[in-house]
C-alpha atoms as a PDB file:
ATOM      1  CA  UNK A   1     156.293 -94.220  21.995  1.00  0.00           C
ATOM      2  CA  UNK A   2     154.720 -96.894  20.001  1.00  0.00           C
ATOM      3  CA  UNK A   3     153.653 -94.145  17.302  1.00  0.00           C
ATOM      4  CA  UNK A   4     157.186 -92.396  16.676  1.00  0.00           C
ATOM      5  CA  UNK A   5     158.548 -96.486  16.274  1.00  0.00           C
ATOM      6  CA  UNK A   6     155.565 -97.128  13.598  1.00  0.00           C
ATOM      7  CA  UNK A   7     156.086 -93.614  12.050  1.00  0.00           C
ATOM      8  CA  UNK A   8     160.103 -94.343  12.103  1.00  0.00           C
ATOM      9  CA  UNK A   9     158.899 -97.962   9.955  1.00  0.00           C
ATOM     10  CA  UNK A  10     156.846 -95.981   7.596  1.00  0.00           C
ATOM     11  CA  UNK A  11     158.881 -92.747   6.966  1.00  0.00           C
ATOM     12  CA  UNK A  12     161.789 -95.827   5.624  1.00  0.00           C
ATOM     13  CA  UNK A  13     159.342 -96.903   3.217  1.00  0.00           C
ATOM     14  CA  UNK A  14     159.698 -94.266   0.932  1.00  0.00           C
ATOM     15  CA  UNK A  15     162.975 -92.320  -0.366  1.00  0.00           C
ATOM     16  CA  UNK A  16     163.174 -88.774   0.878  1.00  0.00           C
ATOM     17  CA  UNK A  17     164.543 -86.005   2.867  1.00  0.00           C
ATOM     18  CA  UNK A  18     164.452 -87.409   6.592  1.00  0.00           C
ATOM     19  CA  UNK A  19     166.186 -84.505   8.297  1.00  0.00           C
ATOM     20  CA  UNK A  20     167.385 -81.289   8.012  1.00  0.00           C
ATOM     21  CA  UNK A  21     170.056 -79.033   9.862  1.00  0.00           C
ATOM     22  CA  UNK A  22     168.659 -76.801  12.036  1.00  0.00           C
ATOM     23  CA  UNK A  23     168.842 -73.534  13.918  1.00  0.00           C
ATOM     24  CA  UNK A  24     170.439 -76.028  16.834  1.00  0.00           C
ATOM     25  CA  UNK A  25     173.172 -76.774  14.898  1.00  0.00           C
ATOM     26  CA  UNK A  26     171.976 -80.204  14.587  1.00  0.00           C
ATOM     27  CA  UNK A  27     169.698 -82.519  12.138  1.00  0.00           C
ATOM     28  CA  UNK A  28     166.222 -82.664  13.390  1.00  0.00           C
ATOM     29  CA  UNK A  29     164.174 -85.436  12.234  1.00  0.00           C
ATOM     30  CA  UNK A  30     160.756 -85.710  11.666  1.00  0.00           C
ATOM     31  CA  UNK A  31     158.052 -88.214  10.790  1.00  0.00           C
ATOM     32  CA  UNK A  32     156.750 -86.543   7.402  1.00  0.00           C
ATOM     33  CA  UNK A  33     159.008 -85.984   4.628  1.00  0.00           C
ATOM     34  CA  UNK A  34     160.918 -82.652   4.063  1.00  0.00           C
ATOM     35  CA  UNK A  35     160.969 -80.915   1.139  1.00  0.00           C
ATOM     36  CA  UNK A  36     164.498 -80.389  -0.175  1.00  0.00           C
ATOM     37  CA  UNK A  37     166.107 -76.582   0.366  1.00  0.00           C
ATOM     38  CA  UNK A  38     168.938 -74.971  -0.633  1.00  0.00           C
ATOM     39  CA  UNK A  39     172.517 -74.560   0.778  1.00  0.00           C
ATOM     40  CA  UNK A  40     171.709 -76.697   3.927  1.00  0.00           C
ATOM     41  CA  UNK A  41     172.632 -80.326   5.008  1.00  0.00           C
ATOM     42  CA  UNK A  42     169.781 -82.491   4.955  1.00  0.00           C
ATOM     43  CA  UNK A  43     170.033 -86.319   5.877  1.00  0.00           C
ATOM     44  CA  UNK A  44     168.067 -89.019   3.680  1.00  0.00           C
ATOM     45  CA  UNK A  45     167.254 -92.945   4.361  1.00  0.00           C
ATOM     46  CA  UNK A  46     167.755 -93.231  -0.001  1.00  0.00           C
ATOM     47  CA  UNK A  47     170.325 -95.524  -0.757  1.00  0.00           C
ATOM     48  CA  UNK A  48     173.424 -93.592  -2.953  1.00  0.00           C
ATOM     49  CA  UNK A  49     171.545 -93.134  -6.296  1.00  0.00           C
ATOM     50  CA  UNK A  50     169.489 -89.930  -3.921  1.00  0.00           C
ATOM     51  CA  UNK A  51     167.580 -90.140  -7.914  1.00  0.00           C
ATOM     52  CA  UNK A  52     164.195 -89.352  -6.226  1.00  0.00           C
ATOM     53  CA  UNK A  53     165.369 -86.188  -4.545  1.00  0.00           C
ATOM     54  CA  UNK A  54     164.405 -83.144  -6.737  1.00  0.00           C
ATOM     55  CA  UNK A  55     166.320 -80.327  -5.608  1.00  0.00           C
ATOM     56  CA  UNK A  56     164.432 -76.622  -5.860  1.00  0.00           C
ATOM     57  CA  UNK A  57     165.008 -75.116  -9.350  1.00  0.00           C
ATOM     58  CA  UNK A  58     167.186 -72.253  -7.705  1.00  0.00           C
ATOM     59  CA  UNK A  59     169.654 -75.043  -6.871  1.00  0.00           C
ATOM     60  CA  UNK A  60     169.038 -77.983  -8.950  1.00  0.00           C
ATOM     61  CA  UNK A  61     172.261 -79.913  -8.022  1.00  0.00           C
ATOM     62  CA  UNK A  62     172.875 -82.987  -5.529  1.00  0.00           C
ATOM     63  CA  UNK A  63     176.076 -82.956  -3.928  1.00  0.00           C
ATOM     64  CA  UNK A  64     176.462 -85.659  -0.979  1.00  0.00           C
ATOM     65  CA  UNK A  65     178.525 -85.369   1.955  1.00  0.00           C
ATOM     66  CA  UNK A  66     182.607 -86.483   1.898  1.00  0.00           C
ATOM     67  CA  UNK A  67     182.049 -87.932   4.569  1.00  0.00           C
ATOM     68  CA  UNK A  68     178.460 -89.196   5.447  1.00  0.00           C
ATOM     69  CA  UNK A  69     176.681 -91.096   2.513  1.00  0.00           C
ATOM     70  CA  UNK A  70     172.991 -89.983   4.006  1.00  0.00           C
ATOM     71  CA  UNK A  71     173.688 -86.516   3.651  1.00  0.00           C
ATOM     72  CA  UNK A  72     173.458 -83.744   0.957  1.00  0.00           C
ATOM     73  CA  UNK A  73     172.968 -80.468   0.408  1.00  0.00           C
ATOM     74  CA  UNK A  74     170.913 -79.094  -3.315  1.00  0.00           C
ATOM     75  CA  UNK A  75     173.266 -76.656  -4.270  1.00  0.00           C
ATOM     76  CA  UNK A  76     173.757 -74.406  -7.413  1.00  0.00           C
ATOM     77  CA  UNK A  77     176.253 -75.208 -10.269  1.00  0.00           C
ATOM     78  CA  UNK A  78     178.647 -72.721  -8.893  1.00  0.00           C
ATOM     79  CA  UNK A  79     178.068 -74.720  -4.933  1.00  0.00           C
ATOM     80  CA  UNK A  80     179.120 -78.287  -5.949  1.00  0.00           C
ATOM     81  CA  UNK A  81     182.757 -78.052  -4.415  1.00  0.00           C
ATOM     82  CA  UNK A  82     181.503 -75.938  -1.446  1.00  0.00           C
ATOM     83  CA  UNK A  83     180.182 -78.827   0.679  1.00  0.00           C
ATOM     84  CA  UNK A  84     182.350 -81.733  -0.812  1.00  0.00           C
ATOM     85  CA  UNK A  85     185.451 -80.694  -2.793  1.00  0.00           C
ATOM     86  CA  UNK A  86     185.799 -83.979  -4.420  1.00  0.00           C
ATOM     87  CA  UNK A  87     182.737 -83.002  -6.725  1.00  0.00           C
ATOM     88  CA  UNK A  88     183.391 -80.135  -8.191  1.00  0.00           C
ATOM     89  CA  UNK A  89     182.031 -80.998 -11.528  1.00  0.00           C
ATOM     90  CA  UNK A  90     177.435 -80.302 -11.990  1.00  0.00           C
ATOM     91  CA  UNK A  91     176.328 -82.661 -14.012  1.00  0.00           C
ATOM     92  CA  UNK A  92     173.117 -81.107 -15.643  1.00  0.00           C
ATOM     93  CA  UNK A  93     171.730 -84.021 -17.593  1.00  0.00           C
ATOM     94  CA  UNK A  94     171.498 -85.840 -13.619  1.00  0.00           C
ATOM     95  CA  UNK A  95     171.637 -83.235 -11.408  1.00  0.00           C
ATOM     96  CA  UNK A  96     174.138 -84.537  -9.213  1.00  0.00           C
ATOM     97  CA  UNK A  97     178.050 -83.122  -8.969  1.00  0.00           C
ATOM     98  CA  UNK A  98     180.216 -85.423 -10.231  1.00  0.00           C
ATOM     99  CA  UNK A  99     184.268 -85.650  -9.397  1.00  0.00           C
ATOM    100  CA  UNK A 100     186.274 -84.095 -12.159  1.00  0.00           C
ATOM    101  CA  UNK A 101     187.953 -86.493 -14.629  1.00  0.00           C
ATOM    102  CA  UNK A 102     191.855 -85.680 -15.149  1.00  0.00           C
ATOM    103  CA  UNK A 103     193.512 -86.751 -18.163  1.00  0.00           C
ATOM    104  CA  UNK A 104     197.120 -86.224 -18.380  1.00  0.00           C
END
């Protein structure tokens, strides 16, 4: 018990992929890091910038939940509006979809 509390302390050191949806239906956390994958919901202790995250080249974009701030999927440029709607727009220079600007 006293491990998985000092492991908990450590893993918030650092910014990274804490969790990741699993068969279960459910985020399953673990003590190491996680590397990032594609087109599933992963949960991070990063604060909203998630500009340490580096999504697999196959889909390079950060989109973050509607909902939850600590979770994100890496999607492709054609997945930002899949898991939140609001950010339909990649943004290739910082990988991260963006909300689309509407000028009347």
């Amino acid at each position: 018990e006293e491990a998985a509390v000092v492991a908990a302390f450590v893993r918030t050191a650092t910014c990274g992929i804490s969790g990741r949806l699993g068969e279960s239906g459910y985020v399953e956390f673990h003590t190491e890091y996680q590397e990032p994958v594609c087109n599933r919901p992963m949960s991070t202790n990063c604060t909203i910038s998630y500009r340490t995250i580096q999504c697999p080249q196959a889909c390079p974009f950060i989109v973050p939940s509607a909902t939850f701030p600590c979770l994100l999927e890496c999607v492709s440029e054609h997945g930002c509006s899949s898991y939140n709607a609001g950010l339909a727009l990649p943004d290739a220079s910082e990988h991260v979809c963006r909300p689309c600007s509407i000028r009347n």
